[in-house]
N, C-alpha and C. Protein backbone atom coordinates (compact mmCIF):
# COMPACT_ATOMS: atom_id res chain seq x y z
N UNK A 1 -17.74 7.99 -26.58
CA UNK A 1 -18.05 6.70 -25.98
C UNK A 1 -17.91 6.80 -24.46
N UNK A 2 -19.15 6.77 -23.75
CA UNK A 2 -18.96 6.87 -22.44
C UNK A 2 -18.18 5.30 -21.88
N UNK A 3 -17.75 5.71 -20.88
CA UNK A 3 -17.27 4.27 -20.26
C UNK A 3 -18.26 3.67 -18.92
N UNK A 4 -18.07 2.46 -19.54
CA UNK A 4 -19.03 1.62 -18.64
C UNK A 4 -19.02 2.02 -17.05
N UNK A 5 -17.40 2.10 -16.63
CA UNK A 5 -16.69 1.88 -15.61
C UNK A 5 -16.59 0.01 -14.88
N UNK A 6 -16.35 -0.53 -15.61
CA UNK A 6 -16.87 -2.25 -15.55
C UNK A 6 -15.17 -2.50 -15.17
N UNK A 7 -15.48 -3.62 -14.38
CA UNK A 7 -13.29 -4.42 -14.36
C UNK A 7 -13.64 -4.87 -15.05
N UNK A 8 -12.46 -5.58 -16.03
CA UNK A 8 -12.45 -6.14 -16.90
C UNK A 8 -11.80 -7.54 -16.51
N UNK A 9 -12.53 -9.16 -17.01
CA UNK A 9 -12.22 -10.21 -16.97
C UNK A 9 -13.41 -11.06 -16.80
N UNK A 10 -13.30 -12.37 -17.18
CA UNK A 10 -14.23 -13.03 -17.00
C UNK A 10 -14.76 -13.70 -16.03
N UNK A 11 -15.97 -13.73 -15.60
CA UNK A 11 -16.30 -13.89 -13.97
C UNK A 11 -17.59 -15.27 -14.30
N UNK A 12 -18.11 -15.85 -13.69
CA UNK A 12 -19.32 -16.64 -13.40
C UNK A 12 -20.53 -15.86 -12.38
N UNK A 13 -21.56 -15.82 -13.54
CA UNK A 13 -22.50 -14.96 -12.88
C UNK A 13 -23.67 -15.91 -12.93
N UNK A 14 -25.06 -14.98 -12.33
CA UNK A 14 -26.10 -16.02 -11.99
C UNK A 14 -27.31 -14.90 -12.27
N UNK A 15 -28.40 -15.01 -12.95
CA UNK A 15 -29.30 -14.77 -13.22
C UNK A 15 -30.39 -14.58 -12.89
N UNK A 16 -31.57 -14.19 -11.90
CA UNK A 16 -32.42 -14.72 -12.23
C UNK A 16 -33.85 -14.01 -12.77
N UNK A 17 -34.83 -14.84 -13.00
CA UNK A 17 -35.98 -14.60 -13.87
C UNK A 17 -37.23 -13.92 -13.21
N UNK A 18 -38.02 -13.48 -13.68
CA UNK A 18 -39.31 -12.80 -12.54
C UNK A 18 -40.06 -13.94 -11.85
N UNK A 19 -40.22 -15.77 -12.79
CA UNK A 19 -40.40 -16.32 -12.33
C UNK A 19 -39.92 -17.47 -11.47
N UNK A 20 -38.76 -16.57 -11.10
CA UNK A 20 -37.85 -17.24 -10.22
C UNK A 20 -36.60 -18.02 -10.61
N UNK A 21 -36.11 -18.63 -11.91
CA UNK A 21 -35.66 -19.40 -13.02
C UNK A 21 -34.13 -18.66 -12.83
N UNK A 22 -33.58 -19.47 -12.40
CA UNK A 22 -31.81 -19.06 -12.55
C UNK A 22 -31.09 -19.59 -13.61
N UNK A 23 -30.41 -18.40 -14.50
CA UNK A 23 -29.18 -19.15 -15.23
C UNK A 23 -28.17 -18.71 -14.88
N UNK A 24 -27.10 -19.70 -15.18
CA UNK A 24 -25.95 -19.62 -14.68
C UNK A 24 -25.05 -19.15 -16.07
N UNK A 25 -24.40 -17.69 -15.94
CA UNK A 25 -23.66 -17.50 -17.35
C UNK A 25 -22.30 -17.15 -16.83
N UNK A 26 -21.39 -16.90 -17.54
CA UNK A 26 -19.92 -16.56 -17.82
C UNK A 26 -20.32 -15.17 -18.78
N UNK A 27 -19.74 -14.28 -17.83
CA UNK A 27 -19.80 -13.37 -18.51
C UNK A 27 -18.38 -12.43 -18.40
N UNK A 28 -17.80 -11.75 -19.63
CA UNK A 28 -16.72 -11.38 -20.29
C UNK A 28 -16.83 -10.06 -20.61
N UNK A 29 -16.05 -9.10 -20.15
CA UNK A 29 -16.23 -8.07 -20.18
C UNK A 29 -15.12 -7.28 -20.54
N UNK A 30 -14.46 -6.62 -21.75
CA UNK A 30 -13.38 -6.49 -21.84
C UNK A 30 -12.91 -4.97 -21.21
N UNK A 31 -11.50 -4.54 -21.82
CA UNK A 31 -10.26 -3.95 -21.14
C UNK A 31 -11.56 -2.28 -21.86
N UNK A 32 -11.96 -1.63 -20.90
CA UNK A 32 -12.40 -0.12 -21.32
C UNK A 32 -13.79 -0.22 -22.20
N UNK A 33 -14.57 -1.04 -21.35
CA UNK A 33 -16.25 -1.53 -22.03
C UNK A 33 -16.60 -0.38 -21.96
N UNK A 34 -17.28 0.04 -23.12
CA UNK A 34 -17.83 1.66 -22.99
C UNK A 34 -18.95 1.15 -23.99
N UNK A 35 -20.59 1.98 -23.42
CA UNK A 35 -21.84 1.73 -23.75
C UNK A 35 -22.40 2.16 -25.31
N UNK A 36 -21.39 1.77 -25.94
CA UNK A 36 -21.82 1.83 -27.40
C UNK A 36 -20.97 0.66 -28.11
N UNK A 37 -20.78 -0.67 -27.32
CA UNK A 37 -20.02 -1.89 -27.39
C UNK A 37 -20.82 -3.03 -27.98
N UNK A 38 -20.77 -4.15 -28.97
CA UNK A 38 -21.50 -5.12 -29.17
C UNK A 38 -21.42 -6.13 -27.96
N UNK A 39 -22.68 -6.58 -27.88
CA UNK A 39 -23.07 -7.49 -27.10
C UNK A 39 -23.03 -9.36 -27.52
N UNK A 40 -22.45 -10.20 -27.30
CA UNK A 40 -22.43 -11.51 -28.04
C UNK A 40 -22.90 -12.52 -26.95
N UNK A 41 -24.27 -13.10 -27.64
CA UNK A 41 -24.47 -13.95 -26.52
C UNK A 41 -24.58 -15.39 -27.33
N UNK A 42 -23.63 -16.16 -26.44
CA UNK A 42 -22.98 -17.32 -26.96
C UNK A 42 -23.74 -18.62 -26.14
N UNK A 43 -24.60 -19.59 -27.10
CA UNK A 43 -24.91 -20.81 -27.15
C UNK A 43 -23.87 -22.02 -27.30
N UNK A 44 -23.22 -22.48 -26.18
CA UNK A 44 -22.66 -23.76 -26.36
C UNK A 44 -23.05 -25.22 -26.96
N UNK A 45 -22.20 -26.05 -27.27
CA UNK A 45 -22.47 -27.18 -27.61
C UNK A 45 -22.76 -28.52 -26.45
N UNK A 46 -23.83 -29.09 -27.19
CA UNK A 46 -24.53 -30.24 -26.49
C UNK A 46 -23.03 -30.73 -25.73
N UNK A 47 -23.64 -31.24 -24.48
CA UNK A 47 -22.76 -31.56 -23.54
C UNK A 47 -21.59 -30.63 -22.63
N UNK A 48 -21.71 -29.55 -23.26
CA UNK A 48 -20.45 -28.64 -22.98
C UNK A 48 -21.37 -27.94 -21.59
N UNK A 49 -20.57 -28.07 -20.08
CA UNK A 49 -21.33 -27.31 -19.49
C UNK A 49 -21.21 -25.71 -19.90
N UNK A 50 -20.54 -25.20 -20.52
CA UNK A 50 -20.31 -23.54 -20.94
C UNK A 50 -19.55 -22.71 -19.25
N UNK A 51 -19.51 -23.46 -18.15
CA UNK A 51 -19.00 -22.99 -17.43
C UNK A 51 -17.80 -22.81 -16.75
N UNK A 52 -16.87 -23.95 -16.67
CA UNK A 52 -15.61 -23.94 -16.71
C UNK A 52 -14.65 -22.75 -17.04
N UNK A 53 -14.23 -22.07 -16.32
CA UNK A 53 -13.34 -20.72 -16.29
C UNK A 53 -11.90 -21.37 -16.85
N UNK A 54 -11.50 -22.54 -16.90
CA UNK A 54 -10.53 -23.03 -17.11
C UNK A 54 -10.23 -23.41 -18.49
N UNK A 55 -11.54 -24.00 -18.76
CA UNK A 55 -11.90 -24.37 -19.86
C UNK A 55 -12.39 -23.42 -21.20
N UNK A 56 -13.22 -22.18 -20.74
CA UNK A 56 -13.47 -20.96 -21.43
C UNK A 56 -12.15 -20.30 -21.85
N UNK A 57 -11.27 -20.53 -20.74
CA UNK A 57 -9.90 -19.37 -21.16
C UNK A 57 -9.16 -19.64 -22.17
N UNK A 58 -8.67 -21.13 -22.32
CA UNK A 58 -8.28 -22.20 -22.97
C UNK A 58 -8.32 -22.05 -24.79
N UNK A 59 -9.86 -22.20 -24.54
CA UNK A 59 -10.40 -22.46 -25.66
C UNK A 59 -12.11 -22.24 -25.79
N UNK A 60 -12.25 -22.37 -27.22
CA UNK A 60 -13.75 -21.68 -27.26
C UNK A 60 -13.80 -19.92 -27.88
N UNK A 61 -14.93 -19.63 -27.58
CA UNK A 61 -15.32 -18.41 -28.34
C UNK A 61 -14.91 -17.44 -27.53
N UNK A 62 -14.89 -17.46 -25.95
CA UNK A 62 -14.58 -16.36 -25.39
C UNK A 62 -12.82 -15.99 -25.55
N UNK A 63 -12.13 -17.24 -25.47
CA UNK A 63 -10.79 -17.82 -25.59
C UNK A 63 -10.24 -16.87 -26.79
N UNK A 64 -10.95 -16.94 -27.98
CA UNK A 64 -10.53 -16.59 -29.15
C UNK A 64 -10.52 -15.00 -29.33
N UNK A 65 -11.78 -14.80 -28.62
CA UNK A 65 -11.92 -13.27 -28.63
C UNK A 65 -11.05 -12.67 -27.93
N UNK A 66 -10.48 -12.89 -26.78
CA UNK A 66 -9.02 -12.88 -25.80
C UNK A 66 -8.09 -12.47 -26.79
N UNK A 67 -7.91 -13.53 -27.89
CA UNK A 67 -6.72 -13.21 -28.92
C UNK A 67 -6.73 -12.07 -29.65
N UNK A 68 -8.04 -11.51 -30.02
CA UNK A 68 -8.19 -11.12 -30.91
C UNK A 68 -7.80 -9.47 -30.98
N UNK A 69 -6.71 -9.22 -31.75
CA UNK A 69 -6.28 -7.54 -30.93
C UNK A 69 -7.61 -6.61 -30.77
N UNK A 70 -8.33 -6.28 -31.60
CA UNK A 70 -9.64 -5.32 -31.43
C UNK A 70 -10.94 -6.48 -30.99
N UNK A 71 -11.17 -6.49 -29.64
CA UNK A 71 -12.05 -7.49 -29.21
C UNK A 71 -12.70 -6.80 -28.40
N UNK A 72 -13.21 -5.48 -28.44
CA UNK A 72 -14.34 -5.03 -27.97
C UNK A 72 -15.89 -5.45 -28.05
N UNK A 73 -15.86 -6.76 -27.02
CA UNK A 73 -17.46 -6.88 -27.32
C UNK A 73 -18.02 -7.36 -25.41
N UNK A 74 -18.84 -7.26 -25.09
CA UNK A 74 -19.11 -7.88 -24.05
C UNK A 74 -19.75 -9.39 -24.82
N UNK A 75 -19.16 -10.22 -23.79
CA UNK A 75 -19.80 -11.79 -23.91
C UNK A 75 -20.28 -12.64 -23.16
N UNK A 76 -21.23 -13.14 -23.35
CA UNK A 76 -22.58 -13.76 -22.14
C UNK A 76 -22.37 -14.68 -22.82
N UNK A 77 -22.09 -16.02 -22.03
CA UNK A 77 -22.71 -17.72 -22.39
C UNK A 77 -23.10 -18.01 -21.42
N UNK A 78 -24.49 -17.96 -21.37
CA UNK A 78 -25.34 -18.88 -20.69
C UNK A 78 -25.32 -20.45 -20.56
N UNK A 79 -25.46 -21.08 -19.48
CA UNK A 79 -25.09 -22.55 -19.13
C UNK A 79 -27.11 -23.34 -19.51
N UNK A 80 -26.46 -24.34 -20.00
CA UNK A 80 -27.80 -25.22 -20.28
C UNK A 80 -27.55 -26.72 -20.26
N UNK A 81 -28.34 -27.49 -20.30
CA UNK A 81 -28.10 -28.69 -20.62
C UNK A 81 -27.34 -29.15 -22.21
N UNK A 82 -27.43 -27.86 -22.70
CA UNK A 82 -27.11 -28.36 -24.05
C UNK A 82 -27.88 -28.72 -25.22
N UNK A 83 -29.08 -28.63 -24.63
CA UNK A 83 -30.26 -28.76 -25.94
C UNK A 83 -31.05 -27.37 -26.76
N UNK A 84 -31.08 -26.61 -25.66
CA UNK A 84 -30.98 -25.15 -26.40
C UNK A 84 -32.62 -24.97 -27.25
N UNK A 85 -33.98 -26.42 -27.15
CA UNK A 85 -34.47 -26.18 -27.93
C UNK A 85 -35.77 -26.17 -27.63
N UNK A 86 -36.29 -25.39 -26.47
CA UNK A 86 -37.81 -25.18 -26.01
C UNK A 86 -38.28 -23.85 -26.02
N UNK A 87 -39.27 -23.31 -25.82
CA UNK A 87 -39.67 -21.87 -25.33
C UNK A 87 -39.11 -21.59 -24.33
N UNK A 88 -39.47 -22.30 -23.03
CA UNK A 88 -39.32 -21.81 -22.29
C UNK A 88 -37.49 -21.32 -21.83
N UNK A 89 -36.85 -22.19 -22.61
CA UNK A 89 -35.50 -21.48 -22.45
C UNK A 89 -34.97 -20.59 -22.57
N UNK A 90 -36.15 -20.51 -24.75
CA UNK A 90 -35.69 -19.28 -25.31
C UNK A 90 -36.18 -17.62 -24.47
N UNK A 91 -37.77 -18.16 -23.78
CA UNK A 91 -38.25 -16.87 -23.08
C UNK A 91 -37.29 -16.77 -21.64
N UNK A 92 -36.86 -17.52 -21.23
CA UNK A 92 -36.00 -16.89 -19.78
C UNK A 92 -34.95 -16.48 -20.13
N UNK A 93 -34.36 -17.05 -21.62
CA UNK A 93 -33.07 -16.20 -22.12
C UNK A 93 -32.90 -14.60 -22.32
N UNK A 94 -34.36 -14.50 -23.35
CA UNK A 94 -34.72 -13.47 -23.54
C UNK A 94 -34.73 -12.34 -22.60
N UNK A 95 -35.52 -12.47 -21.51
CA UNK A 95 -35.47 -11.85 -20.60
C UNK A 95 -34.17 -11.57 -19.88
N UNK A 96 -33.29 -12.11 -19.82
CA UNK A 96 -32.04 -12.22 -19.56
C UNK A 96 -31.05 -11.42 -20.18
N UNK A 97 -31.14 -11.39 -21.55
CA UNK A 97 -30.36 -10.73 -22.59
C UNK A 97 -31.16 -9.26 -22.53
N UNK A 98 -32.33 -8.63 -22.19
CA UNK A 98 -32.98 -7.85 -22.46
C UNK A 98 -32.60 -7.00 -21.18
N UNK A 99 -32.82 -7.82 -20.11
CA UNK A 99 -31.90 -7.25 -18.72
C UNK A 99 -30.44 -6.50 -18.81
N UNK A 100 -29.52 -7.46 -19.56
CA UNK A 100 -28.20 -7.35 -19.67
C UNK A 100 -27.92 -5.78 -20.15
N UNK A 101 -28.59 -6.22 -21.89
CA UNK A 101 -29.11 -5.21 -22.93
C UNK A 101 -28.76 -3.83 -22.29
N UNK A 102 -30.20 -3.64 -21.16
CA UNK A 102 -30.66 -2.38 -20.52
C UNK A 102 -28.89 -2.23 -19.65
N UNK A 103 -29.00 -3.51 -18.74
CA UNK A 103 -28.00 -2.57 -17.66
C UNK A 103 -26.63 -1.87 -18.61
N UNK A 104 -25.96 -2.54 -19.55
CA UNK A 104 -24.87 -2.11 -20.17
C UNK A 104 -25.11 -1.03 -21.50
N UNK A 105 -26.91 -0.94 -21.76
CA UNK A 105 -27.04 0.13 -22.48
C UNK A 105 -26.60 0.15 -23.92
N UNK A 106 -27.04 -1.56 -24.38
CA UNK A 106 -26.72 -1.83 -25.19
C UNK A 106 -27.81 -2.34 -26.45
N UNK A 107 -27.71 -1.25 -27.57
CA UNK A 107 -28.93 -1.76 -28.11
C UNK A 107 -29.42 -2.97 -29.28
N UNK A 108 -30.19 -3.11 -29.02
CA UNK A 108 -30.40 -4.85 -28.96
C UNK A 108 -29.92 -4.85 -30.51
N UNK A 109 -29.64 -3.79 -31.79
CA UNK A 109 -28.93 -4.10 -32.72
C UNK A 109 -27.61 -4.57 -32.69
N UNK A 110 -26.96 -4.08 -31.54
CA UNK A 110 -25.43 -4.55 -31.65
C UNK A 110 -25.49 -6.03 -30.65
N UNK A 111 -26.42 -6.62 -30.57
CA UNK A 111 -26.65 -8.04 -29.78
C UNK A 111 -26.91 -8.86 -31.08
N UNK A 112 -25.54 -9.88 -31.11
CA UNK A 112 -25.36 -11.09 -31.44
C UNK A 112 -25.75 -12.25 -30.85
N UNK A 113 -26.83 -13.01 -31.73
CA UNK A 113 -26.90 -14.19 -30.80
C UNK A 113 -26.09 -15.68 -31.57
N UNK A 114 -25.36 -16.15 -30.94
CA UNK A 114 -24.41 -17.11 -31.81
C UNK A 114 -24.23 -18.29 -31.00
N UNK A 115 -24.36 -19.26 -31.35
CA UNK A 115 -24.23 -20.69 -31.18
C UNK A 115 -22.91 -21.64 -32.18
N UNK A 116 -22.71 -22.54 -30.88
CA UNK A 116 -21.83 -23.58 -31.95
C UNK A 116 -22.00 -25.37 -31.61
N UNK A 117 -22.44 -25.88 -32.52
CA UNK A 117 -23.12 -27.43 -32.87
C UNK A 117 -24.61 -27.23 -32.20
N UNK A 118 -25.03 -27.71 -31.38
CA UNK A 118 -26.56 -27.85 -30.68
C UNK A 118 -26.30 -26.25 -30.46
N UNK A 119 -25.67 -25.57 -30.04
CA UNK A 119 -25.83 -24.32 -29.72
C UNK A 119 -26.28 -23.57 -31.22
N UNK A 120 -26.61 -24.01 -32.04
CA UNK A 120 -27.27 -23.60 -33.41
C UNK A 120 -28.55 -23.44 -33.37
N UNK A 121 -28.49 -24.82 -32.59
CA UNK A 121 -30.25 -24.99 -32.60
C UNK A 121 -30.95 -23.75 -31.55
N UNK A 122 -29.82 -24.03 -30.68
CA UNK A 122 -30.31 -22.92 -29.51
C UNK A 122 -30.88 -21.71 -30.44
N UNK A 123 -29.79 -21.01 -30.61
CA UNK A 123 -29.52 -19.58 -31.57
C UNK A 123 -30.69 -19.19 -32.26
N UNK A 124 -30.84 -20.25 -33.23
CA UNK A 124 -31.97 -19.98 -34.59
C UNK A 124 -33.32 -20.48 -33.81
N UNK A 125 -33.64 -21.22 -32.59
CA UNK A 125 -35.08 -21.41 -32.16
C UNK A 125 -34.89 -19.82 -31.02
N UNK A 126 -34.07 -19.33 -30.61
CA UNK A 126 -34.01 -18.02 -29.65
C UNK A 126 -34.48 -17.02 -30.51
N UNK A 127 -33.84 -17.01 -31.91
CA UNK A 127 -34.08 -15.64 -32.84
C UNK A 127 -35.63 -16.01 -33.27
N UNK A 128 -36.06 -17.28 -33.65
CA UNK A 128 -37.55 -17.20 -34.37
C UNK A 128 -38.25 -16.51 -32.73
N UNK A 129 -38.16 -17.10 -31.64
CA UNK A 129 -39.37 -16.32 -30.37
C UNK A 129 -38.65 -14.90 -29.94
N UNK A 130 -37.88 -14.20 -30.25
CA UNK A 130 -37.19 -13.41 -29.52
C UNK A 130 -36.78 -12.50 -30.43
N UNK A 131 -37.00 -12.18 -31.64
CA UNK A 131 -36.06 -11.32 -32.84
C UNK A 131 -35.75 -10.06 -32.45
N UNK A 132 -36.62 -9.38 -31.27
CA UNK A 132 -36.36 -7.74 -31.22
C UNK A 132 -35.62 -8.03 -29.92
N UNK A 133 -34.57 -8.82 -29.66
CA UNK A 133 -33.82 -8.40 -28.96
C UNK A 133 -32.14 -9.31 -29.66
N UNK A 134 -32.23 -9.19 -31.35
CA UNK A 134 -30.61 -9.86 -31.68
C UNK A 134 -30.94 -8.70 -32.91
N UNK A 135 -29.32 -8.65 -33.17
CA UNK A 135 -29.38 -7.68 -34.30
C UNK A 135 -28.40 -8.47 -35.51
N UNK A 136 -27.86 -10.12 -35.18
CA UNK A 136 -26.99 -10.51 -35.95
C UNK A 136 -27.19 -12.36 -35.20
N UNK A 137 -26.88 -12.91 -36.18
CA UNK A 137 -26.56 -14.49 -35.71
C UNK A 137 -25.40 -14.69 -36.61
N UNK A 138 -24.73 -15.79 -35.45
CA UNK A 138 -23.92 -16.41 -35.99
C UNK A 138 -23.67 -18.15 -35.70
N UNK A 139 -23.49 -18.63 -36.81
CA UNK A 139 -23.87 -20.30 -36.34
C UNK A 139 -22.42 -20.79 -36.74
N UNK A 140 -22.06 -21.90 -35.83
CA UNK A 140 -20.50 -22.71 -36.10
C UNK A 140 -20.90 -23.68 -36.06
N UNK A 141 -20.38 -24.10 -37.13
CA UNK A 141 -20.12 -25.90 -37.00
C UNK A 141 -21.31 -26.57 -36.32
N UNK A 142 -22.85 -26.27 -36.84
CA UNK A 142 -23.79 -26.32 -36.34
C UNK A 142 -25.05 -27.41 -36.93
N UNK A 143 -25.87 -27.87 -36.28
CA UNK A 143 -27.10 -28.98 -36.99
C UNK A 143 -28.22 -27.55 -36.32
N UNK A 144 -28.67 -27.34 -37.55
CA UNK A 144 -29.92 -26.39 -36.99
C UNK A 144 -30.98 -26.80 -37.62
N UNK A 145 -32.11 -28.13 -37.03
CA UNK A 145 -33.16 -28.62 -37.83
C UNK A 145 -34.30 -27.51 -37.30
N UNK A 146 -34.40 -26.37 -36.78
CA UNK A 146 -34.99 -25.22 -36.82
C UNK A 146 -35.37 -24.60 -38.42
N UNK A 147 -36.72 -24.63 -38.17
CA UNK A 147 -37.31 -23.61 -39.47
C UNK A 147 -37.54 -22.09 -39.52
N UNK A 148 -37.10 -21.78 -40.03
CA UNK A 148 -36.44 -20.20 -40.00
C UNK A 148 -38.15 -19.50 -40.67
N UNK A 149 -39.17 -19.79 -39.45
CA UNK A 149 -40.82 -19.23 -39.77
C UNK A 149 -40.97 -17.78 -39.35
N UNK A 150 -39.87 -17.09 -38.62
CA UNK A 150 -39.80 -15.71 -38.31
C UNK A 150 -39.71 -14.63 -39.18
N UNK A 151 -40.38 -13.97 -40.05
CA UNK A 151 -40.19 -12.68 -40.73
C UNK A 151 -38.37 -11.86 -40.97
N UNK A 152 -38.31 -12.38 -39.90
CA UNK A 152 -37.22 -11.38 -39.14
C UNK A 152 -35.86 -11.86 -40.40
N UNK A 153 -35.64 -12.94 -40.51
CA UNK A 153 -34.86 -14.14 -41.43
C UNK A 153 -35.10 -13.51 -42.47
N UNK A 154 -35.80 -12.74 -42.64
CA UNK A 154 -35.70 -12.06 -44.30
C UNK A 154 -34.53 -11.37 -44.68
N UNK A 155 -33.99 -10.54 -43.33
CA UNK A 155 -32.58 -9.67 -43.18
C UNK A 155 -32.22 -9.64 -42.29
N UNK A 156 -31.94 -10.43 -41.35
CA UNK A 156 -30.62 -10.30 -40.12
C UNK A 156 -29.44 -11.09 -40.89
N UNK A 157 -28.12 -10.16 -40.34
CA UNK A 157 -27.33 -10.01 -41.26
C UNK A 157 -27.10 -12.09 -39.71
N UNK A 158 -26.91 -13.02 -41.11
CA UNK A 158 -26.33 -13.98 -40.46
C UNK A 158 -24.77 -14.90 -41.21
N UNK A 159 -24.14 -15.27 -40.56
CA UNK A 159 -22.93 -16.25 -40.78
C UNK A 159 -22.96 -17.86 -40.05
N UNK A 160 -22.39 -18.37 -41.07
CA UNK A 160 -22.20 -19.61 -40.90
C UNK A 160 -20.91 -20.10 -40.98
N UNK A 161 -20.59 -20.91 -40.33
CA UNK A 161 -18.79 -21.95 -40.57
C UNK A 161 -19.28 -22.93 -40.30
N UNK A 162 -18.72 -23.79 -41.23
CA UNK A 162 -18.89 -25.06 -40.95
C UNK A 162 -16.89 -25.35 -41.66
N UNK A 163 -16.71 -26.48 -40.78
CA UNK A 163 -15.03 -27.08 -40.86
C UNK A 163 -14.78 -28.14 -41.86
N UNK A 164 -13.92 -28.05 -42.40
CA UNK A 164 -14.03 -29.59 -43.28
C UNK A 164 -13.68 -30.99 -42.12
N UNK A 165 -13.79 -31.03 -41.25
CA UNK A 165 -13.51 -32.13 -40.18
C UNK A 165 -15.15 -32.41 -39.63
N UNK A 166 -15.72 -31.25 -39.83
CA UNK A 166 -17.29 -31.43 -39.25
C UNK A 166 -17.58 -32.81 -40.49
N UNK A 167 -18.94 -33.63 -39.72
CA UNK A 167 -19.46 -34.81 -40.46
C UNK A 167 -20.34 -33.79 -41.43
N UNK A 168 -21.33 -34.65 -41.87
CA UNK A 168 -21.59 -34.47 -43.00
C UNK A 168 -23.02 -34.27 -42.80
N UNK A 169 -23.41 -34.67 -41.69
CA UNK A 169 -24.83 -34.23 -41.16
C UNK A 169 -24.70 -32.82 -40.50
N UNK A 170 -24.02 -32.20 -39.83
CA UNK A 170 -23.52 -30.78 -39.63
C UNK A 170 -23.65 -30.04 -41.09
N UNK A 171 -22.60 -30.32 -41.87
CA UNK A 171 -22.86 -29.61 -43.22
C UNK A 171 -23.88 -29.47 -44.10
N UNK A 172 -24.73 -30.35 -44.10
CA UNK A 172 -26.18 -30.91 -45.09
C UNK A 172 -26.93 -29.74 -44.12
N UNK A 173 -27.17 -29.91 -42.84
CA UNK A 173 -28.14 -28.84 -41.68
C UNK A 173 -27.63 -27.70 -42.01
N UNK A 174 -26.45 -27.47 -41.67
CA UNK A 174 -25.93 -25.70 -41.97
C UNK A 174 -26.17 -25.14 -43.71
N UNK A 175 -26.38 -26.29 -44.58
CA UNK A 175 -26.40 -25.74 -46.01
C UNK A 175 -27.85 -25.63 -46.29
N UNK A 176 -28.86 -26.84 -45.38
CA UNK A 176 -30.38 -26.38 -45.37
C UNK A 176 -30.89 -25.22 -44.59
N UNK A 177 -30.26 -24.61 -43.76
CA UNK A 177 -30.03 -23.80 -43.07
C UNK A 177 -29.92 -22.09 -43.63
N UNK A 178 -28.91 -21.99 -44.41
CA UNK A 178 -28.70 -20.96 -44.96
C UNK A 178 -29.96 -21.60 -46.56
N UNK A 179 -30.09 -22.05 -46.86
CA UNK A 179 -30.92 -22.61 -47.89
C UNK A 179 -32.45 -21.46 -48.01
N UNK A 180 -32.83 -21.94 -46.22
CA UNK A 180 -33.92 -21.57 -46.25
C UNK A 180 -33.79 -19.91 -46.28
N UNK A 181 -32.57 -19.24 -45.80
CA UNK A 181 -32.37 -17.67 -45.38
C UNK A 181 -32.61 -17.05 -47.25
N UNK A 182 -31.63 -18.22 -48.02
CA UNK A 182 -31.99 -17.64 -49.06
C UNK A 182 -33.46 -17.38 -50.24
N UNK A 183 -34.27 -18.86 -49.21
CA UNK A 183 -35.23 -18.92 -50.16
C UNK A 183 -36.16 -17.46 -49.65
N UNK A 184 -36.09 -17.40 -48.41
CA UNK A 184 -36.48 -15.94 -48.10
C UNK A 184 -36.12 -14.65 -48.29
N UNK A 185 -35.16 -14.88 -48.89
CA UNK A 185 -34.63 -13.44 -49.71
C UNK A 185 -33.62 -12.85 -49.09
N UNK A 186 -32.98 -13.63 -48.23
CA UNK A 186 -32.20 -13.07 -46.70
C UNK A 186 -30.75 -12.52 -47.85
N UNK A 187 -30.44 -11.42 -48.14
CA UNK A 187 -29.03 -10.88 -49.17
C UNK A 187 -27.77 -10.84 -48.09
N UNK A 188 -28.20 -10.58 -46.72
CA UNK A 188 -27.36 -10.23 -46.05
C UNK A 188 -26.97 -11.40 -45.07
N UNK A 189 -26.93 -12.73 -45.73
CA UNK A 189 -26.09 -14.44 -45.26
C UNK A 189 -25.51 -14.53 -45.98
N UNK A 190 -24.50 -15.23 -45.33
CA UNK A 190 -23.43 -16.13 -45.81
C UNK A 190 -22.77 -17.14 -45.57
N UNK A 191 -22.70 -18.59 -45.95
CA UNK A 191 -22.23 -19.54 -45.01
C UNK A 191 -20.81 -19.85 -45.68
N UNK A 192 -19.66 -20.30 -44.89
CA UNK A 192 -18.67 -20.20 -45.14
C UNK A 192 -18.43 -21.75 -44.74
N UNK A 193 -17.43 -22.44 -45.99
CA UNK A 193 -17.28 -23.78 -45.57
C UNK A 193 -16.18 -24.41 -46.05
């Protein structure tokens, strides 16, 4: 495993696109990143700016991975309004993650794309325009009225959580959700609830 040579900690970075298009991400880079590392790029929830360094450390997905003793992954959350649900987001993301991808030498199988509540929707409308650059999804506590029309949904290995505190419109979406992975033959989902 070569080493990245990367510091390690989480910083606020800035993006931008060929057509000029800046995003603003938090990006997480852990203790001895070496270029055979998974990549996780994390969709926040409606309203959440995803940027807060205070707020990321705290709590949340990057927060947790902090805890987690074997937490070798690099982690990108991109900042949005929170709706997560046009092309054009999903294509400047893309390009973004494909950038990342290259500079850290990371291949787009070990790239997770994972969302939590509206960040579902993000996730599963990013993977139907974008599939050759995720090698895994993961959805939390999520409403994903996205139709899973991508080929790709036949086998990307995906996960679901949903909480027993989540309402009941979260759960009904995440169970039509994995519904459809199964009606496509998807063996390698699982939603957990």
């Amino acid at each position: 495993k070569a080493s990245l040579g990367l510091d390690p900690g989480i910083t606020k970075e800035k993006f931008t696109c060929e057509d000029g298009k800046k995003i603003d991400y938090v990006l997480r880079i852990p203790e001895n990143a070496t270029e055979d590392m998974d990549m996780v790029v994390w969709f926040h929830g409606y309203r959440e700016d995803g940027m807060s360094l205070d707020q990321i450390k705290a709590r949340g997905f990057i927060a947790a991975a902090e805890r987690l003793e074997n937490q070798d992954c690099i982690i990108v959350q991109p900042k949005d309004d929170g709706v997560w649900n046009n092309a054009r987001d999903a294509d400047h993301l893309a390009e973004m993650v494909t950038s990342l991808s290259k500079q850290y030498n990371i291949d787009p199988s070990r790239v997770t794309i994972a969302g939590h509540s509206n960040g579902s929707v993000g996730a599963c409308y990013y993977v139907n325009r974008h599939p050759e650059t995720a090698g895994k999804v993961i959805l939390a506590s999520g409403y994903s009225g996205v139709k899973l029309d991508n080929p790709v949904w036949d086998t990307i290995p995906t996960m679901g959580f949903v909480g027993t505190i989540n309402d009941g419109a979260n759960k009904a979406s995440m169970e039509n959700c994995f519904q459809q992975l199964a009606d496509r033959g998807n063996t390698n989902s699982q939603l957990y609830v």
